[in-house]
PDB file of N, CA and C in Angstrom:
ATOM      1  N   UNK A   1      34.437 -63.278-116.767  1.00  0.00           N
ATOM      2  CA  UNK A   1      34.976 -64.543-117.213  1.00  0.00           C
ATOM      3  C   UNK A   1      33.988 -65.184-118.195  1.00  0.00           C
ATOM      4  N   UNK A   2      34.691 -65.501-119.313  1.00  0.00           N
ATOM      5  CA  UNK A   2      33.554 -66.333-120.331  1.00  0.00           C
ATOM      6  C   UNK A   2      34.198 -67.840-120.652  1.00  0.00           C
ATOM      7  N   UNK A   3      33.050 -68.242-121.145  1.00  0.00           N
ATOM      8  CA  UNK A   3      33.635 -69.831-121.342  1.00  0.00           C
ATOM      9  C   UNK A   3      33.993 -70.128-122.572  1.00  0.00           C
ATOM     10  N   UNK A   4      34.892 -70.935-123.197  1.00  0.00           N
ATOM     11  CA  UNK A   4      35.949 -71.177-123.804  1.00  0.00           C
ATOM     12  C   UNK A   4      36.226 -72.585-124.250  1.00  0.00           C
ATOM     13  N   UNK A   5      36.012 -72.577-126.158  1.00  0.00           N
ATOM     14  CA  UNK A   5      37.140 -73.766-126.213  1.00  0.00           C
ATOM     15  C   UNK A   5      37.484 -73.965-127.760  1.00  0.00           C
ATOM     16  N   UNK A   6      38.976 -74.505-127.229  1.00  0.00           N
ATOM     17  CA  UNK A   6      39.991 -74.300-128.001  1.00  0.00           C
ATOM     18  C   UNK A   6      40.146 -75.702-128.548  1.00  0.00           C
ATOM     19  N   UNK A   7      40.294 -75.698-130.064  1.00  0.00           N
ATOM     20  CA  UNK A   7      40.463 -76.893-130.723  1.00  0.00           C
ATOM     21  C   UNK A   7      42.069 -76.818-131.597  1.00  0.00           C
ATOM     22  N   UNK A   8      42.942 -77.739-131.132  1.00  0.00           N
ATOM     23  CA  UNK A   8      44.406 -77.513-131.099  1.00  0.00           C
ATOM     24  C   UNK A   8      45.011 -78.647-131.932  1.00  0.00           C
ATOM     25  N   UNK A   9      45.283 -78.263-133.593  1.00  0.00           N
ATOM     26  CA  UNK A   9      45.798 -79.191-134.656  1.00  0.00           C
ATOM     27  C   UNK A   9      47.290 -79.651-134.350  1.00  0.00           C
ATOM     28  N   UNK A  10      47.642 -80.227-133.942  1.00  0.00           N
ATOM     29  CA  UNK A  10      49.377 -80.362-134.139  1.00  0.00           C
ATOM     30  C   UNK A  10      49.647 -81.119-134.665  1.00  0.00           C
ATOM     31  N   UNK A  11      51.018 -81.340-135.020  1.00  0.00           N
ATOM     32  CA  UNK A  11      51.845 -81.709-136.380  1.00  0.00           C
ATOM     33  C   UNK A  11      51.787 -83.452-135.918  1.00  0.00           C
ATOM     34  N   UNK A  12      51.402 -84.156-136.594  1.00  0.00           N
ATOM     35  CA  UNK A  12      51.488 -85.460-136.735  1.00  0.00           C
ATOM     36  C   UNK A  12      52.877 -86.183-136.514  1.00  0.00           C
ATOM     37  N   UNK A  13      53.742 -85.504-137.189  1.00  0.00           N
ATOM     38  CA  UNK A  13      55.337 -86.155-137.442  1.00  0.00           C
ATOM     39  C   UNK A  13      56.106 -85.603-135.842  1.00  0.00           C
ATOM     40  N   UNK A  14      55.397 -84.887-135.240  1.00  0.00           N
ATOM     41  CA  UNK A  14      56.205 -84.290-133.897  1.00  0.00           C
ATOM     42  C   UNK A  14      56.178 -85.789-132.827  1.00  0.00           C
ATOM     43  N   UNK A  15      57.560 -86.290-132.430  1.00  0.00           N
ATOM     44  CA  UNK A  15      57.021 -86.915-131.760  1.00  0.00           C
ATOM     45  C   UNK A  15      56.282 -86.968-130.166  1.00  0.00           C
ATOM     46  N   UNK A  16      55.868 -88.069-130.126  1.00  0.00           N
ATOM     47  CA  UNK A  16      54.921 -88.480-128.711  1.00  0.00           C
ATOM     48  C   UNK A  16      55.279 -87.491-127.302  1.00  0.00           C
ATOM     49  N   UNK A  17      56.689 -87.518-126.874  1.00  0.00           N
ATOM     50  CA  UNK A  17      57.264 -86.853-125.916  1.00  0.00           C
ATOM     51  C   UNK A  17      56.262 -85.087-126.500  1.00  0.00           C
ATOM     52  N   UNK A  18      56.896 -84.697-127.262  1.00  0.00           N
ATOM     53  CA  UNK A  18      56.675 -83.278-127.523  1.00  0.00           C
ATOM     54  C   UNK A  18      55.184 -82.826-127.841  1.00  0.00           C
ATOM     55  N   UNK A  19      54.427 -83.498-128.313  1.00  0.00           N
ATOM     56  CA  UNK A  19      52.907 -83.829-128.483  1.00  0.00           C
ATOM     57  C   UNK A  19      52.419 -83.415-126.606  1.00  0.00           C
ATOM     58  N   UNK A  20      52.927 -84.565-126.153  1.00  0.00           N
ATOM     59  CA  UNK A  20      52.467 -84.988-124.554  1.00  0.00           C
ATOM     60  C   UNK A  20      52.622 -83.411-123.862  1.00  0.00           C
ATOM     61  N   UNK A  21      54.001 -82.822-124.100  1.00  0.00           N
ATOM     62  CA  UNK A  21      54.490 -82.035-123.370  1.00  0.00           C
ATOM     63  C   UNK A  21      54.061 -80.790-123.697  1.00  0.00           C
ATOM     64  N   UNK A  22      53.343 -80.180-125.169  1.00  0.00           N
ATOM     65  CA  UNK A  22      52.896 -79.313-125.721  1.00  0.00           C
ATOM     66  C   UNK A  22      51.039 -79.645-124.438  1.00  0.00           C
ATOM     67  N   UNK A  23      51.085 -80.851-124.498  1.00  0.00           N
ATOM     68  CA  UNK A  23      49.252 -80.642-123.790  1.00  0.00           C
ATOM     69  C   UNK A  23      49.650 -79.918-122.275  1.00  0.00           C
ATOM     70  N   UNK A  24      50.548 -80.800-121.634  1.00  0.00           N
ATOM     71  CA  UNK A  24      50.780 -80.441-119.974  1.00  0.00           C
ATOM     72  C   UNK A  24      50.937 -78.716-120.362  1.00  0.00           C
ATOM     73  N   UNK A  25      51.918 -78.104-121.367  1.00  0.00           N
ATOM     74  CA  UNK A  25      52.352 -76.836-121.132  1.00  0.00           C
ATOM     75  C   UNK A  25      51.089 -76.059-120.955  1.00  0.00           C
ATOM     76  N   UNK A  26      49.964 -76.282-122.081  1.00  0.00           N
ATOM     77  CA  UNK A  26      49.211 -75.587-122.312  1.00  0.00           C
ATOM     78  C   UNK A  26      47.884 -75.597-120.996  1.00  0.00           C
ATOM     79  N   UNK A  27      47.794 -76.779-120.224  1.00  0.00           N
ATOM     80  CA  UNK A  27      47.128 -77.251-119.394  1.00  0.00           C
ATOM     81  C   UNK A  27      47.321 -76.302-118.213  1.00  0.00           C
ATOM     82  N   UNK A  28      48.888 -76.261-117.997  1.00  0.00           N
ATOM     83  CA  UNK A  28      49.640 -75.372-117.087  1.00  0.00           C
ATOM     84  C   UNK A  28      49.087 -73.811-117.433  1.00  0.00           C
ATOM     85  N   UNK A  29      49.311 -73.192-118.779  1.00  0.00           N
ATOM     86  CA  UNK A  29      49.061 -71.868-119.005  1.00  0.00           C
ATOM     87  C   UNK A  29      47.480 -71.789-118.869  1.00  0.00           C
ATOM     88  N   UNK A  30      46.646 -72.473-119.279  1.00  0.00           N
ATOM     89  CA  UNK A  30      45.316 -72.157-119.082  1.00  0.00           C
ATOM     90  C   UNK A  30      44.979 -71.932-117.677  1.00  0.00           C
ATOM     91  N   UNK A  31      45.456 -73.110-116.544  1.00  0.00           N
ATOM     92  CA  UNK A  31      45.087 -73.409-115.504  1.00  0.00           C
ATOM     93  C   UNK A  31      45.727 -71.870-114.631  1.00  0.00           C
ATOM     94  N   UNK A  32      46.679 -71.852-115.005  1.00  0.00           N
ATOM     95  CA  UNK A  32      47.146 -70.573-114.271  1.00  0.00           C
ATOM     96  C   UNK A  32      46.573 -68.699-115.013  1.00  0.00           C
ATOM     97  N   UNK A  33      45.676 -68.835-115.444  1.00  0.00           N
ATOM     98  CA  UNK A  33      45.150 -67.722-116.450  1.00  0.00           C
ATOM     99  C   UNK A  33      43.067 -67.913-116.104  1.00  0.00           C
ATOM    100  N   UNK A  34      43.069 -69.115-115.839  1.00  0.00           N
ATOM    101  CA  UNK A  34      41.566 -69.224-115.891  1.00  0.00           C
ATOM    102  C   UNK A  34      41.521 -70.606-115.491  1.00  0.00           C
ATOM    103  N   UNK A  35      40.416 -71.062-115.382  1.00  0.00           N
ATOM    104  CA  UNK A  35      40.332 -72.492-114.776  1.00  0.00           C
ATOM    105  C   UNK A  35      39.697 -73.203-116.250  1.00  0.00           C
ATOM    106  N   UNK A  36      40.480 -74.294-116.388  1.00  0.00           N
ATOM    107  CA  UNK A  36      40.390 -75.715-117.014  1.00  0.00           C
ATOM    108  C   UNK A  36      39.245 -76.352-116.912  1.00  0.00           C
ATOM    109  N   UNK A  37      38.595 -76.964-117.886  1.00  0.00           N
ATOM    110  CA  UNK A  37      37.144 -77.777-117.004  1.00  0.00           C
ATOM    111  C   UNK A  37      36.996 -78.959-117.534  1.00  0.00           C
ATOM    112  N   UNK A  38      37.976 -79.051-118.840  1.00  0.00           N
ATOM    113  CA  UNK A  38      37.974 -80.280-119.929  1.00  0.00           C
ATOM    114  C   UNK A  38      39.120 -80.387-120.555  1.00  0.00           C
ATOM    115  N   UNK A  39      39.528 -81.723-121.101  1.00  0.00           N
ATOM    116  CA  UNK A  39      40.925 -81.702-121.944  1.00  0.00           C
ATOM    117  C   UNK A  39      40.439 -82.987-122.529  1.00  0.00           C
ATOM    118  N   UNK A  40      39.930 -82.726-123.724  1.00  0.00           N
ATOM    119  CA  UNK A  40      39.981 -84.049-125.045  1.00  0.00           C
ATOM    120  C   UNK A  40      40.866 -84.213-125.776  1.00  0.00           C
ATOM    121  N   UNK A  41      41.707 -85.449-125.872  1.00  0.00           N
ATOM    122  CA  UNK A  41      42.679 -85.789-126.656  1.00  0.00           C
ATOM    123  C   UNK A  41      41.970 -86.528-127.456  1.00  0.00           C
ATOM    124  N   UNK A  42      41.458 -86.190-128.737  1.00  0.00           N
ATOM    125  CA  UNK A  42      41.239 -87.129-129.650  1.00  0.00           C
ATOM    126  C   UNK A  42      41.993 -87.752-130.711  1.00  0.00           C
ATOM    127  N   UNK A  43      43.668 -87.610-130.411  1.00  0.00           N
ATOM    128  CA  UNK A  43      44.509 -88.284-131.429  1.00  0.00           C
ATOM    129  C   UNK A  43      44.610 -88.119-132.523  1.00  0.00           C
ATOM    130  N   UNK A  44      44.989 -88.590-133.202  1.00  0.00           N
ATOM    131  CA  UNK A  44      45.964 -88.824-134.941  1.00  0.00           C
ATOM    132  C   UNK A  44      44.627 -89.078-135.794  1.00  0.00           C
ATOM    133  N   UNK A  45      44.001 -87.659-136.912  1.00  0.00           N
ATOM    134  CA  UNK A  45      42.817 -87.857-138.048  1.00  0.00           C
ATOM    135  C   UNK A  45      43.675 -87.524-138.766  1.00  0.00           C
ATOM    136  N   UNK A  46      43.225 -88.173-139.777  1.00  0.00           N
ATOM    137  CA  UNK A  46      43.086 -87.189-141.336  1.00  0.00           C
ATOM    138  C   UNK A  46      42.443 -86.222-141.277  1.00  0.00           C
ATOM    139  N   UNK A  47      43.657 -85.043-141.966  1.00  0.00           N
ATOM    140  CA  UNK A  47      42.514 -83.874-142.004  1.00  0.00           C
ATOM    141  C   UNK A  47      42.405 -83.722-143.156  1.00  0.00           C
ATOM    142  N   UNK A  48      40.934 -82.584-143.551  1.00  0.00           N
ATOM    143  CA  UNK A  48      40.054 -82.520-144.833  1.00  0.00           C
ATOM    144  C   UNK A  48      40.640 -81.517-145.697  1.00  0.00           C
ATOM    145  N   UNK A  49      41.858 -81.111-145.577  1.00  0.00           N
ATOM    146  CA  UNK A  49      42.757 -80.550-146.522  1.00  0.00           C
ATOM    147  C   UNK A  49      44.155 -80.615-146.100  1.00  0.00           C
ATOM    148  N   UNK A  50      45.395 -80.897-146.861  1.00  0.00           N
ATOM    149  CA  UNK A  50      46.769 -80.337-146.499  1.00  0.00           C
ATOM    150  C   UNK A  50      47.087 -79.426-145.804  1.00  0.00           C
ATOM    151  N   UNK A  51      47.693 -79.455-144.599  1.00  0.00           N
ATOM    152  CA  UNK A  51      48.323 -78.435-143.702  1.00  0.00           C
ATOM    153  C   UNK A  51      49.317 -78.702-144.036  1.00  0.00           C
ATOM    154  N   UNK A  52      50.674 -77.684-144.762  1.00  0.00           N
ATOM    155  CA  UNK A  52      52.246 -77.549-144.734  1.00  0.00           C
ATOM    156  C   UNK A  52      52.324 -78.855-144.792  1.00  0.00           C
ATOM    157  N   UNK A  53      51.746 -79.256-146.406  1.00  0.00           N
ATOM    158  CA  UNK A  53      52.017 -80.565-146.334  1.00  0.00           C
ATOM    159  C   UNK A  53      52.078 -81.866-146.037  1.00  0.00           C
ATOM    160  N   UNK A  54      50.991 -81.415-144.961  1.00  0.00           N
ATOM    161  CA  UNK A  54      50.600 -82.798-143.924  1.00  0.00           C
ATOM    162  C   UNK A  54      49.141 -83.278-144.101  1.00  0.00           C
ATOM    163  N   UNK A  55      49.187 -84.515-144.274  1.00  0.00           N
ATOM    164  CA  UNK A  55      47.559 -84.882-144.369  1.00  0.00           C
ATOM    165  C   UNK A  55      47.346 -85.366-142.791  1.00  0.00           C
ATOM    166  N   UNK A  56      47.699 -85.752-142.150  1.00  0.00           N
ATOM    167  CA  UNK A  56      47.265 -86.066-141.032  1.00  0.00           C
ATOM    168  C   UNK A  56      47.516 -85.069-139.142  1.00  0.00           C
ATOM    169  N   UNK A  57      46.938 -85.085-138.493  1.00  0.00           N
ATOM    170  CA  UNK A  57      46.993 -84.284-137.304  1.00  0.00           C
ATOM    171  C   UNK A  57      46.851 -84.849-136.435  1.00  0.00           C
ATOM    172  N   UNK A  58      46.922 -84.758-135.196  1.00  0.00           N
ATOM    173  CA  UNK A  58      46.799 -84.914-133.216  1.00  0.00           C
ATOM    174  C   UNK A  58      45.936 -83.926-133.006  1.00  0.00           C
ATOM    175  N   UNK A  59      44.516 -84.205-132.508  1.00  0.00           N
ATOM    176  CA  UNK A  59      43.679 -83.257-132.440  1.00  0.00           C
ATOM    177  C   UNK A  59      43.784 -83.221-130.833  1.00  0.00           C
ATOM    178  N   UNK A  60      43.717 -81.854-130.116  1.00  0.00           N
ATOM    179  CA  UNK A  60      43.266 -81.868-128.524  1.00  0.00           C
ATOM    180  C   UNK A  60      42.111 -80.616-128.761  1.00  0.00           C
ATOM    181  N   UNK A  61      41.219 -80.956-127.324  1.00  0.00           N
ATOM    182  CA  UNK A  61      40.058 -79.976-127.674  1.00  0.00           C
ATOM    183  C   UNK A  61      40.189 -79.741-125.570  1.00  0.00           C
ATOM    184  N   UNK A  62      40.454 -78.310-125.540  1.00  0.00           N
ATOM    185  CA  UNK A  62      40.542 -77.817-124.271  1.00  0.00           C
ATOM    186  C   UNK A  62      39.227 -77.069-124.017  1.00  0.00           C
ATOM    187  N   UNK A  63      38.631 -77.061-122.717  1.00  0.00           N
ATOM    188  CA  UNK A  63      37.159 -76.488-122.818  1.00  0.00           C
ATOM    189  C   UNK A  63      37.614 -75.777-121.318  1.00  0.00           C
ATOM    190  N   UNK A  64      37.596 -74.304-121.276  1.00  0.00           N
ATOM    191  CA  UNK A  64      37.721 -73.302-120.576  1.00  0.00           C
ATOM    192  C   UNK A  64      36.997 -72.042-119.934  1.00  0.00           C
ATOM    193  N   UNK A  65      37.562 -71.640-119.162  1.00  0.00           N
ATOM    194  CA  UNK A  65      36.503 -70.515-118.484  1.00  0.00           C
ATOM    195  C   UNK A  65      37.788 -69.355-118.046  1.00  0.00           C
ATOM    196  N   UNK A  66      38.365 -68.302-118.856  1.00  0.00           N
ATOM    197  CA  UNK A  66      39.196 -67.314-118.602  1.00  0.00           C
ATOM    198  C   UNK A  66      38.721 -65.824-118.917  1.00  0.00           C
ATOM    199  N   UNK A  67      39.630 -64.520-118.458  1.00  0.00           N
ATOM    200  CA  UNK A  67      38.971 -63.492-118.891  1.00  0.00           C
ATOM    201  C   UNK A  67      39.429 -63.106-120.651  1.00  0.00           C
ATOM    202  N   UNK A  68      38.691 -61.932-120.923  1.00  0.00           N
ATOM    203  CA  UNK A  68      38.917 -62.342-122.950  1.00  0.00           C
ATOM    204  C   UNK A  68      40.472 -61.875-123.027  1.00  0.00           C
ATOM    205  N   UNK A  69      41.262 -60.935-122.228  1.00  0.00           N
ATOM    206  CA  UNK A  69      42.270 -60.292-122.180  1.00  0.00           C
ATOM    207  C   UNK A  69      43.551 -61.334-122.307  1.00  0.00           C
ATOM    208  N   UNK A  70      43.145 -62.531-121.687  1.00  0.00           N
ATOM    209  CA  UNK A  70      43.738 -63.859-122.230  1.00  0.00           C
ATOM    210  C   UNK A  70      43.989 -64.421-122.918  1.00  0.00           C
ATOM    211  N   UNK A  71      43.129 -64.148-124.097  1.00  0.00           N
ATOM    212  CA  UNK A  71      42.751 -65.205-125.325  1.00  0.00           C
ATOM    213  C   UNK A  71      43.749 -64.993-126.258  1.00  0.00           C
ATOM    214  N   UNK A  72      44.232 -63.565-126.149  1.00  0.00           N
ATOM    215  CA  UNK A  72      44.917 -62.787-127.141  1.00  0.00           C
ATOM    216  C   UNK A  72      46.387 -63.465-127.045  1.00  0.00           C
ATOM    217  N   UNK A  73      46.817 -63.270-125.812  1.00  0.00           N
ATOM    218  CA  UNK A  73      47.860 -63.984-125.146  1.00  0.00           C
ATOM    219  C   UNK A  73      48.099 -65.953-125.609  1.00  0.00           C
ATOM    220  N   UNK A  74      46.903 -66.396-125.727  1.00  0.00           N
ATOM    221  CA  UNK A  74      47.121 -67.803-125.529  1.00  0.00           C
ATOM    222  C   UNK A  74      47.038 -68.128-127.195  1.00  0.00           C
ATOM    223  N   UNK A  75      46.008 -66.847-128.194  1.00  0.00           N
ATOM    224  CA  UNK A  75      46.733 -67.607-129.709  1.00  0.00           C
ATOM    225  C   UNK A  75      48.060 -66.994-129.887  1.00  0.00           C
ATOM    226  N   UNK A  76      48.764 -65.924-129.236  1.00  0.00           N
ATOM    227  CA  UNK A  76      50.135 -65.339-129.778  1.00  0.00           C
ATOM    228  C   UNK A  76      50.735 -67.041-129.282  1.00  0.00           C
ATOM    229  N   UNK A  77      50.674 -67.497-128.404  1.00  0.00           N
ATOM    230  CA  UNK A  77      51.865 -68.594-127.793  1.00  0.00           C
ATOM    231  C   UNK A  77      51.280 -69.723-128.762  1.00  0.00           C
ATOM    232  N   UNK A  78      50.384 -70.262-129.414  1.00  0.00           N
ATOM    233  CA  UNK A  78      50.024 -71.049-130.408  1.00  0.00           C
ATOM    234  C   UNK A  78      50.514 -70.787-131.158  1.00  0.00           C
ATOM    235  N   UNK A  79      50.480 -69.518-132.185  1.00  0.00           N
ATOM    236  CA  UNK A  79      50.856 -69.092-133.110  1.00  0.00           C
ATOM    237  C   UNK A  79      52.398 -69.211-133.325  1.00  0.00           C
ATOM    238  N   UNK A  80      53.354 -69.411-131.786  1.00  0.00           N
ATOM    239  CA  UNK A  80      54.954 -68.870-132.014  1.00  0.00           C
ATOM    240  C   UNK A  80      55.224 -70.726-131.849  1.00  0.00           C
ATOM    241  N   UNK A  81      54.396 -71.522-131.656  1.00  0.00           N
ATOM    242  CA  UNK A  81      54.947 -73.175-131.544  1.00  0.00           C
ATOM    243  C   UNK A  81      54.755 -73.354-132.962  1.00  0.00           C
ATOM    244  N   UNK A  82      55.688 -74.413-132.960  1.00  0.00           N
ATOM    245  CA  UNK A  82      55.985 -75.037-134.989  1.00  0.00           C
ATOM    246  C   UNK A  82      55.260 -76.283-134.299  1.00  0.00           C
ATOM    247  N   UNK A  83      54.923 -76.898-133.224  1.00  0.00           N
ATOM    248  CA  UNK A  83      54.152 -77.995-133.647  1.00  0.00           C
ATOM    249  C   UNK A  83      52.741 -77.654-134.005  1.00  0.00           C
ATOM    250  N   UNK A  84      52.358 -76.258-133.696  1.00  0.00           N
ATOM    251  CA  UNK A  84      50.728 -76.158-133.742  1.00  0.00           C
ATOM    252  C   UNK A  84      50.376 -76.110-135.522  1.00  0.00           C
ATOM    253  N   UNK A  85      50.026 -76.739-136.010  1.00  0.00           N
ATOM    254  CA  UNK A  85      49.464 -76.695-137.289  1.00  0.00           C
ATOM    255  C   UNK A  85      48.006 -75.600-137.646  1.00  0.00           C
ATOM    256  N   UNK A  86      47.371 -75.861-136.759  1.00  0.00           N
ATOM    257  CA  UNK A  86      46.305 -74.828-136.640  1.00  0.00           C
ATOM    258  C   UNK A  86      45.637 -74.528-135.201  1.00  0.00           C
ATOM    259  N   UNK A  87      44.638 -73.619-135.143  1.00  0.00           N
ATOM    260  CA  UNK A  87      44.107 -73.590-133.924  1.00  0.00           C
ATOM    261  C   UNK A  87      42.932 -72.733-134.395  1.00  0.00           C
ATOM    262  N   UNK A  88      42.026 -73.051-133.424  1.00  0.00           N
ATOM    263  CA  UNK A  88      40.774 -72.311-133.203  1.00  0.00           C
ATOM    264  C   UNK A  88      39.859 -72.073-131.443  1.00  0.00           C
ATOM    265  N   UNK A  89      39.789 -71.119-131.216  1.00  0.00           N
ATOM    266  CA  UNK A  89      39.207 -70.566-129.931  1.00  0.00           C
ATOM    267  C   UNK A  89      37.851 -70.406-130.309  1.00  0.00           C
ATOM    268  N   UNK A  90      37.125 -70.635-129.581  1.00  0.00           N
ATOM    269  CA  UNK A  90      35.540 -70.147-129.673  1.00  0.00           C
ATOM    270  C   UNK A  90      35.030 -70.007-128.223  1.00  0.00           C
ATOM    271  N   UNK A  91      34.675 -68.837-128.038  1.00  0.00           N
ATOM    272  CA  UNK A  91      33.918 -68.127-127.222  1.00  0.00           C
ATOM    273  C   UNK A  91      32.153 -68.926-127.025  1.00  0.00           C
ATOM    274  N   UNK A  92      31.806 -69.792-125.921  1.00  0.00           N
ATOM    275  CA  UNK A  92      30.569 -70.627-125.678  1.00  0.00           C
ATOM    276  C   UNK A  92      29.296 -69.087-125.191  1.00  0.00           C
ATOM    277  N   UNK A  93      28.532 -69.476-125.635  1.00  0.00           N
ATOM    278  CA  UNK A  93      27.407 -68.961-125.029  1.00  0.00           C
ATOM    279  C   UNK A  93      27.344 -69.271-123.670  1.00  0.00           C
ATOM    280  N   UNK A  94      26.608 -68.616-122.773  1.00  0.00           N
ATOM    281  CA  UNK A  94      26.060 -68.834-121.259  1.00  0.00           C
ATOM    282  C   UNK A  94      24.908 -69.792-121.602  1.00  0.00           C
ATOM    283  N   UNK A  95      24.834 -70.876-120.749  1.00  0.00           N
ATOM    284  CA  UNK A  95      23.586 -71.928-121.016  1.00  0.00           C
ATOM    285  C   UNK A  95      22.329 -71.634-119.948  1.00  0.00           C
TER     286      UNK A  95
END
């Protein structure tokens, strides 16, 4: 098991309900795949270039501990949502 975290762009114009319900889903899939240890919602930035047209994003930052056989699995289900604008996983060092 390595530790984990995922920084999760979504679409600004999606509304609140579907925003909310995209965090619980993903909260749910992590939690049942590996254990959860953090969930930062840092809300609505400007981001530092156009995404599909969008200057602005809903940032969440999930901080995790799953096996890597997972990871593969959790950007395919990012990758197939139209609210995710971008995403990034990073693999933490052992402290």
């Amino acid at each position: 098991m390595n530790n984990y975290e995922s920084v999760i762009i979504l679409s600004a114009n999606a509304p609140e309900e579907a925003t909310v319900a995209f965090g619980e889903k993903m909260k749910e899939l992590i939690s049942a795949n590996g254990e959860l240890t953090n969930v930062e919602e840092w809300g609505r930035k400007t981001l530092a270039y156009e995404i599909n047209k969008q200057t602005e994003g809903y940032y969440i930052l999930f901080t995790f501990v799953a096996n890597p056989e997972f990871i593969a699995e959790f950007e395919r289900i990012l990758r197939l949502d139209e609210i995710v604008l971008k995403h990034m996983v990073i693999r933490k060092d052992k402290e």
